[in-house]
PDB file of N, CA and C in Angstrom:
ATOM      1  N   UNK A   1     106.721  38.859  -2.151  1.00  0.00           N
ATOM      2  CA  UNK A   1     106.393  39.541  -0.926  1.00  0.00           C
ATOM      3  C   UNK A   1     107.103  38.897   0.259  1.00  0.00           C
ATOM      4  N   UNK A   2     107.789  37.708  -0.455  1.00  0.00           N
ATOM      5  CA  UNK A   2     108.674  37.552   0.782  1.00  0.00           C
ATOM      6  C   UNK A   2     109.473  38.541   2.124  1.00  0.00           C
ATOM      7  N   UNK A   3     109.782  39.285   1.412  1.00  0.00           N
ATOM      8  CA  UNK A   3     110.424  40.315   1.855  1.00  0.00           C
ATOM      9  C   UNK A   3     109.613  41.149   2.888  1.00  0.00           C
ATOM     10  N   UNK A   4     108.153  41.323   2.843  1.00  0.00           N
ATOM     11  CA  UNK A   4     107.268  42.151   3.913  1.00  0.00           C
ATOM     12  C   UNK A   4     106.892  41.159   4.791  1.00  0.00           C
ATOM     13  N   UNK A   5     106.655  39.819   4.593  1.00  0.00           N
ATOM     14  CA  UNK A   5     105.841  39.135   5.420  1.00  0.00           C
ATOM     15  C   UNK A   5     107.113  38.318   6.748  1.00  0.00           C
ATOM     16  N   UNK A   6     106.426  38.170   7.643  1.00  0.00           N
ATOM     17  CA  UNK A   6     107.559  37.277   8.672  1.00  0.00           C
ATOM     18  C   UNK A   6     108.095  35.896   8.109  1.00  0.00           C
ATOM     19  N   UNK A   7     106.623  35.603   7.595  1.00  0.00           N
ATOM     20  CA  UNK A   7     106.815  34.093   7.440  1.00  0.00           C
ATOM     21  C   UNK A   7     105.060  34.032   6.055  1.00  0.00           C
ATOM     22  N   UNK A   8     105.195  32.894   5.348  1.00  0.00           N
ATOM     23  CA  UNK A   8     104.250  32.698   4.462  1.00  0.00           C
ATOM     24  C   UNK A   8     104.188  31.521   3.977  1.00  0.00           C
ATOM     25  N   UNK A   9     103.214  30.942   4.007  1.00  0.00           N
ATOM     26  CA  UNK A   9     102.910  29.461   3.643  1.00  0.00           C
ATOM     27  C   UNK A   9     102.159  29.428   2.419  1.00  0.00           C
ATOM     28  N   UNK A  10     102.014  28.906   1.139  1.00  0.00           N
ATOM     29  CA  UNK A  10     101.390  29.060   0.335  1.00  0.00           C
ATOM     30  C   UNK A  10      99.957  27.790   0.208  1.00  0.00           C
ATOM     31  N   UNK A  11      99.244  28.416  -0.049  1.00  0.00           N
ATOM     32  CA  UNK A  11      98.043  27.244   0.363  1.00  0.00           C
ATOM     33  C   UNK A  11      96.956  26.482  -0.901  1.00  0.00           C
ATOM     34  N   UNK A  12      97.344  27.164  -1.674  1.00  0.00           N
ATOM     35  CA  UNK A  12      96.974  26.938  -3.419  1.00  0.00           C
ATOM     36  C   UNK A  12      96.972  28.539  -4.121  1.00  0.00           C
ATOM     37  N   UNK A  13      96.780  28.120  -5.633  1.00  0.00           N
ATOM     38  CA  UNK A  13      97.057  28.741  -7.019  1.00  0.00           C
ATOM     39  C   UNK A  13      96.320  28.555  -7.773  1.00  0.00           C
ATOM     40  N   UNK A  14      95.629  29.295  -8.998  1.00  0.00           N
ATOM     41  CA  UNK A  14      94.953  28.834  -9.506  1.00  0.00           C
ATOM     42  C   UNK A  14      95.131  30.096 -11.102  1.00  0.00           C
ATOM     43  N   UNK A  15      95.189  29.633 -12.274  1.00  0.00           N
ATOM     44  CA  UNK A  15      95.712  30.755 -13.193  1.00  0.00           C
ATOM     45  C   UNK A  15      94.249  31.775 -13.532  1.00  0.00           C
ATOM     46  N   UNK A  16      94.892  32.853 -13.685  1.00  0.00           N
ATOM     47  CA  UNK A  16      93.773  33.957 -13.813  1.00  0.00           C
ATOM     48  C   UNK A  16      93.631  34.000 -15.424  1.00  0.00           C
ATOM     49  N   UNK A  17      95.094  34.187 -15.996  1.00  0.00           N
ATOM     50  CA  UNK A  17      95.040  34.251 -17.606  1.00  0.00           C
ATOM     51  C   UNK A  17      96.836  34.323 -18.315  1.00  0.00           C
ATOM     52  N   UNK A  18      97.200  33.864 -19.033  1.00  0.00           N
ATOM     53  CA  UNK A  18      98.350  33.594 -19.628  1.00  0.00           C
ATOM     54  C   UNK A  18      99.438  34.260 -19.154  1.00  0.00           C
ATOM     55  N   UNK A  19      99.125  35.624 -18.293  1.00  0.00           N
ATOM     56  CA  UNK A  19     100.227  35.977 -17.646  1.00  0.00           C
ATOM     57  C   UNK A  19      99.975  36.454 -16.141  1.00  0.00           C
ATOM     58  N   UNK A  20      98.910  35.794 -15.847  1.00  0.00           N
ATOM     59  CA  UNK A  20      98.913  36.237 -14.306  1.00  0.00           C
ATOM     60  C   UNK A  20      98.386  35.104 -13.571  1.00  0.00           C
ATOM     61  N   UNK A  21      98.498  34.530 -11.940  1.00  0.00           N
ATOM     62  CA  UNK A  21      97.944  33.533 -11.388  1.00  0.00           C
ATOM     63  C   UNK A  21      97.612  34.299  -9.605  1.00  0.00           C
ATOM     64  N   UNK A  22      96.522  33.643  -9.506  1.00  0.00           N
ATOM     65  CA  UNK A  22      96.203  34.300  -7.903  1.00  0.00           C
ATOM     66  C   UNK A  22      96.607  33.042  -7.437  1.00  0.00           C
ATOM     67  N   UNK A  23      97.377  33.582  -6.052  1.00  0.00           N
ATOM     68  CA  UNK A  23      98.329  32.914  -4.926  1.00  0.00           C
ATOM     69  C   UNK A  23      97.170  33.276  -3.529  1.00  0.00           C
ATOM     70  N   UNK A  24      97.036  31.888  -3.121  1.00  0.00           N
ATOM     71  CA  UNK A  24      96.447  32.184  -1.265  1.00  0.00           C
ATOM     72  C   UNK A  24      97.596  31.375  -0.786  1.00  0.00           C
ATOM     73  N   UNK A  25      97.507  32.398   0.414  1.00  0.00           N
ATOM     74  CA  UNK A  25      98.590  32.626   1.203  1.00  0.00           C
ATOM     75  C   UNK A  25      98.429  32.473   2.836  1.00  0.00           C
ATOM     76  N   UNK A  26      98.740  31.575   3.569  1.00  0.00           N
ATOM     77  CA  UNK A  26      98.749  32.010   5.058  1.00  0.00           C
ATOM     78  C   UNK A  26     100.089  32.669   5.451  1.00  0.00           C
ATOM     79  N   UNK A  27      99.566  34.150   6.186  1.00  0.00           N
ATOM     80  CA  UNK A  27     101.122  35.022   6.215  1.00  0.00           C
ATOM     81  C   UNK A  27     100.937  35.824   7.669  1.00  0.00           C
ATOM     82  N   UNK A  28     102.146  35.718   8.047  1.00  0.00           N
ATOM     83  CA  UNK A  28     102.036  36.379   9.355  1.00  0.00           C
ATOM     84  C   UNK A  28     103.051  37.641   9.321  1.00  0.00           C
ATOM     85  N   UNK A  29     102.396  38.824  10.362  1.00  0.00           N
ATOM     86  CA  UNK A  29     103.469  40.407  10.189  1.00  0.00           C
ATOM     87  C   UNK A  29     103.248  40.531  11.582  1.00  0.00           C
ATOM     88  N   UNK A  30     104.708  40.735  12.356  1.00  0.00           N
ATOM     89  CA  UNK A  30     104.279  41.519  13.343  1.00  0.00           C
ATOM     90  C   UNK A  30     103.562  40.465  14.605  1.00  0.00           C
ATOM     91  N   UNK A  31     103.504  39.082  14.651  1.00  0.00           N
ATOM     92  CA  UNK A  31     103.164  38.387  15.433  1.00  0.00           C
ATOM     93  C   UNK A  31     101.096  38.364  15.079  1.00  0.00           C
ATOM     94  N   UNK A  32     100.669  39.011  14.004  1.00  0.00           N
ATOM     95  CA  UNK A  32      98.906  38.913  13.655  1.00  0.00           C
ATOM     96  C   UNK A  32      99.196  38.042  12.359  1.00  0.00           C
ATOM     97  N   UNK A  33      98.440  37.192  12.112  1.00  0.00           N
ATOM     98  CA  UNK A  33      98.356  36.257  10.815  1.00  0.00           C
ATOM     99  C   UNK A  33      96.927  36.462   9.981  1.00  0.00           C
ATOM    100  N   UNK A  34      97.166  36.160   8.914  1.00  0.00           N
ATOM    101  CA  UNK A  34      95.921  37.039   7.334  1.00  0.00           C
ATOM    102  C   UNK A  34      96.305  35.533   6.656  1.00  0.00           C
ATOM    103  N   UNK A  35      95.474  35.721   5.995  1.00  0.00           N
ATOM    104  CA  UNK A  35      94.903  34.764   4.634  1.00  0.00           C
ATOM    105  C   UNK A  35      95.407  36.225   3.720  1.00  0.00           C
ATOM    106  N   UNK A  36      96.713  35.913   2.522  1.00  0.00           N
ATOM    107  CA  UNK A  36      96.465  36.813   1.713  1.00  0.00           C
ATOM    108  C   UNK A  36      95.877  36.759   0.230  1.00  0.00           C
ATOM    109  N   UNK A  37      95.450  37.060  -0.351  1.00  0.00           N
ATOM    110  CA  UNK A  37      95.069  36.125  -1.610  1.00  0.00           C
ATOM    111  C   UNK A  37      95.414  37.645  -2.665  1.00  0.00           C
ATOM    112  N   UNK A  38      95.881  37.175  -4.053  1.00  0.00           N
ATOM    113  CA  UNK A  38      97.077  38.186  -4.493  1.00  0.00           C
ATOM    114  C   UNK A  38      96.871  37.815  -5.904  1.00  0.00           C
ATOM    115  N   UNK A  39      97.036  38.539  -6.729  1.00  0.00           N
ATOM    116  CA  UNK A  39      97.349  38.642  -8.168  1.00  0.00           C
ATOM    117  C   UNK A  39      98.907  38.571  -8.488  1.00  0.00           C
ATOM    118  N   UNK A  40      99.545  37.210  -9.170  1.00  0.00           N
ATOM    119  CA  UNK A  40     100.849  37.370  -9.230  1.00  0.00           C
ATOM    120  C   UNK A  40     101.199  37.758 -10.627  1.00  0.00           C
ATOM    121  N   UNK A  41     101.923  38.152 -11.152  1.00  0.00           N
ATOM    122  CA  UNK A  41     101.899  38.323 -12.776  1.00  0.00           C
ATOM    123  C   UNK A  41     103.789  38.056 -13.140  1.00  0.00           C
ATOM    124  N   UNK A  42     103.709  37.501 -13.774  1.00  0.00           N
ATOM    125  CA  UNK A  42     104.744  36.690 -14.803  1.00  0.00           C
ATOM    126  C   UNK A  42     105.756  37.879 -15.094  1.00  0.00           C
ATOM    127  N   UNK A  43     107.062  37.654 -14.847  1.00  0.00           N
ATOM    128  CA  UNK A  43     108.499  38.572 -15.192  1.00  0.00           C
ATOM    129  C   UNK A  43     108.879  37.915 -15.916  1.00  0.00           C
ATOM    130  N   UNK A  44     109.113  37.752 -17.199  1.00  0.00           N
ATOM    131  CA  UNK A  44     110.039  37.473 -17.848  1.00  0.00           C
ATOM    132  C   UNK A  44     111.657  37.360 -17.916  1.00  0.00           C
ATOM    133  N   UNK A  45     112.042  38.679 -17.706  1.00  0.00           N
ATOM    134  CA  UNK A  45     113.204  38.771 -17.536  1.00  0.00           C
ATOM    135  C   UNK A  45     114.081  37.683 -16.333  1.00  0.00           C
ATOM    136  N   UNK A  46     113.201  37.448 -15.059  1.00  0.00           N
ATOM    137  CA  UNK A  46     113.337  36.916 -14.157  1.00  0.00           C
ATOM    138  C   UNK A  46     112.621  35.043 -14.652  1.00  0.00           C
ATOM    139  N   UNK A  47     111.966  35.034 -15.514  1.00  0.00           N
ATOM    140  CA  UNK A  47     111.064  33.784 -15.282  1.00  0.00           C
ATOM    141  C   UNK A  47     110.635  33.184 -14.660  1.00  0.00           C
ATOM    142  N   UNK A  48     110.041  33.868 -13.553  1.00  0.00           N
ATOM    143  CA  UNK A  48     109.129  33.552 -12.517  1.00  0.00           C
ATOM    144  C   UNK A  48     107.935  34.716 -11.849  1.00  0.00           C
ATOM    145  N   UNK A  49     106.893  34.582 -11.427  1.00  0.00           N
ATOM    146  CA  UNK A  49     106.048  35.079 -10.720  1.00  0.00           C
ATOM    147  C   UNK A  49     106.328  35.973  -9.610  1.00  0.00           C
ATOM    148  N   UNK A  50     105.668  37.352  -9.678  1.00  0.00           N
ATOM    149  CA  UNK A  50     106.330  38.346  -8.847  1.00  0.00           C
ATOM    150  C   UNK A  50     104.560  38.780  -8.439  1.00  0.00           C
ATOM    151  N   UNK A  51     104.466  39.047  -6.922  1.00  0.00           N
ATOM    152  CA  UNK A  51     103.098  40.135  -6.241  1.00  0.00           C
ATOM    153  C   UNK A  51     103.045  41.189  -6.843  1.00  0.00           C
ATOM    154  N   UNK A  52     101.864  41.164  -7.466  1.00  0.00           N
ATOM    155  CA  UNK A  52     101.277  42.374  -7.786  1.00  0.00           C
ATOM    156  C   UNK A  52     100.396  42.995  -6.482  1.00  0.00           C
ATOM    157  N   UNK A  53     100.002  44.314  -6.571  1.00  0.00           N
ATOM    158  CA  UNK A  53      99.252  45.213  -5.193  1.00  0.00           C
ATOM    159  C   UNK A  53      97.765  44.837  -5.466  1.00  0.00           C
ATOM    160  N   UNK A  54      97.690  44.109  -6.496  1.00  0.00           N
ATOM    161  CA  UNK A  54      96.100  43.699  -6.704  1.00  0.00           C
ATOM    162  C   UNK A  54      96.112  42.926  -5.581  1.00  0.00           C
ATOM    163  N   UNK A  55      95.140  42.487  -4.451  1.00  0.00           N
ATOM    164  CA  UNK A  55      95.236  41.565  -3.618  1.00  0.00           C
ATOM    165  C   UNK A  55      95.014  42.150  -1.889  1.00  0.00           C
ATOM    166  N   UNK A  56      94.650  41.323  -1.699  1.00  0.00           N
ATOM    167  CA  UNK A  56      93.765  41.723   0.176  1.00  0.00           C
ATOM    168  C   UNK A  56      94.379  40.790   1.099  1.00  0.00           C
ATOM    169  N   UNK A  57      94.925  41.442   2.034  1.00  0.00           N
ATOM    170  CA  UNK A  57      95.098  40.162   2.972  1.00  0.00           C
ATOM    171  C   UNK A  57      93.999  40.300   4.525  1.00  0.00           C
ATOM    172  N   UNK A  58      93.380  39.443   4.779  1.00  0.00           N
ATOM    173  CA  UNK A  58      92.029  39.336   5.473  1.00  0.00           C
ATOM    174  C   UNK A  58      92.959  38.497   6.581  1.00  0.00           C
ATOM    175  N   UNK A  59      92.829  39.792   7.902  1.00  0.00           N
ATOM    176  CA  UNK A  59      92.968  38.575   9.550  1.00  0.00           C
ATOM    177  C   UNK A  59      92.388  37.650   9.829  1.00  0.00           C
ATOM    178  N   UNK A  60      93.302  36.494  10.441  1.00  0.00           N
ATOM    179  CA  UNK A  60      92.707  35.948  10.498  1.00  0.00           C
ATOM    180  C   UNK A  60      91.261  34.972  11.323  1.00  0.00           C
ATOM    181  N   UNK A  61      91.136  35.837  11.865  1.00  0.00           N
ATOM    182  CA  UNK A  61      90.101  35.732  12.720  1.00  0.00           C
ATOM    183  C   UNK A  61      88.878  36.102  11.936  1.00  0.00           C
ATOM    184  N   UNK A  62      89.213  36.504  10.622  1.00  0.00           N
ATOM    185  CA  UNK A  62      87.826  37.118   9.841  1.00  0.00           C
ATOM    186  C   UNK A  62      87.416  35.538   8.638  1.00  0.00           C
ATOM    187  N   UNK A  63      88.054  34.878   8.369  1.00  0.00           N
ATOM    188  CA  UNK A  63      88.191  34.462   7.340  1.00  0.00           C
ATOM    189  C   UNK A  63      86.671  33.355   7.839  1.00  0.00           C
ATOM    190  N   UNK A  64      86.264  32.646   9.197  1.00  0.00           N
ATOM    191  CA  UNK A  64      85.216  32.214   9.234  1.00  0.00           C
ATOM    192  C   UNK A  64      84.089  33.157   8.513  1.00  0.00           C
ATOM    193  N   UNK A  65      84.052  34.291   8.794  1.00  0.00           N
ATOM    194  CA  UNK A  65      83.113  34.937   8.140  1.00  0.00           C
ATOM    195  C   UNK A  65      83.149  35.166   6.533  1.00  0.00           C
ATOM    196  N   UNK A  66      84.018  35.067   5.957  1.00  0.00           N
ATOM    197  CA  UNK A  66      84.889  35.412   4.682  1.00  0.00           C
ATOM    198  C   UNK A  66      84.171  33.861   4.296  1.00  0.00           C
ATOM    199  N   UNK A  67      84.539  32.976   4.822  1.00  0.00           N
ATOM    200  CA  UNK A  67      84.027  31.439   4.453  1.00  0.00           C
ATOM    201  C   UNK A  67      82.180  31.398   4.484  1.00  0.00           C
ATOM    202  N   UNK A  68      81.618  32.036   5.489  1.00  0.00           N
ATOM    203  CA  UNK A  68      80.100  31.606   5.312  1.00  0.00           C
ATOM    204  C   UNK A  68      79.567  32.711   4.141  1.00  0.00           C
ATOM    205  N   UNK A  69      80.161  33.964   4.150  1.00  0.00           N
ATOM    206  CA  UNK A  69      79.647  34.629   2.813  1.00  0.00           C
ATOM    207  C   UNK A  69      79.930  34.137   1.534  1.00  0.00           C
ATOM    208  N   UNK A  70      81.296  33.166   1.409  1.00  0.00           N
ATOM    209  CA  UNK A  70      81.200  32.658  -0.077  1.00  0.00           C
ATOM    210  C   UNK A  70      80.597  31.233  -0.374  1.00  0.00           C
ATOM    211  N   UNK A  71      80.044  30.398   1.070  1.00  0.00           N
ATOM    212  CA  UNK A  71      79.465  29.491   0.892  1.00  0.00           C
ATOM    213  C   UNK A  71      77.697  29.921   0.484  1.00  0.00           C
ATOM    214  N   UNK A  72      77.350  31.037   0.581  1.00  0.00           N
ATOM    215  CA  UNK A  72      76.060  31.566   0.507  1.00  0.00           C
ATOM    216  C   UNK A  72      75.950  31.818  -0.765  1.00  0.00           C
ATOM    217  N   UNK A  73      76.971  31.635  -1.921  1.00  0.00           N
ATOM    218  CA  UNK A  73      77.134  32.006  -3.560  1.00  0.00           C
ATOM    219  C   UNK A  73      76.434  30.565  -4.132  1.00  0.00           C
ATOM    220  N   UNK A  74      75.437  30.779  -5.169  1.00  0.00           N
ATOM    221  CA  UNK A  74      75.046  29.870  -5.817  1.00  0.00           C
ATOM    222  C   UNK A  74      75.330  29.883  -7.063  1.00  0.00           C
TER     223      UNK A  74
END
């Protein structure tokens, strides 16, 4: 997703299952910045990790709230 975003910082990874890994992302478009968090899935042909459309990117002005709803998970 290089290609859509201005700029993107990657902020951790973590594997979903043998051919896919979710990527969080700090990414900015357009001068507004998101937390994106993304389903990447494995190319072979390429041998490396490509964005899948599975995935949300949340402004960032939301993500305090995004943070107290998943601290409320037991």
């Amino acid at each position: 997703m290089a290609d859509f975003w201005d700029n993107e910082e990657l902020l951790g990874k973590f594997v979903k299952n043998s051919r896919e890994e979710i990527h969080i992302k700090r990414v900015s478009k357009n001068g507004r910045e998101y937390v994106d968090i993304r389903t990447f899935w494995y190319d072979s042909k390429s041998d490396e990790f490509r964005p899948s459309q599975k995935g949300l990117a949340i402004p960032l002005e939301f993500v305090g709230e995004l943070k107290t709803i998943l601290d409320s998970i037991e």
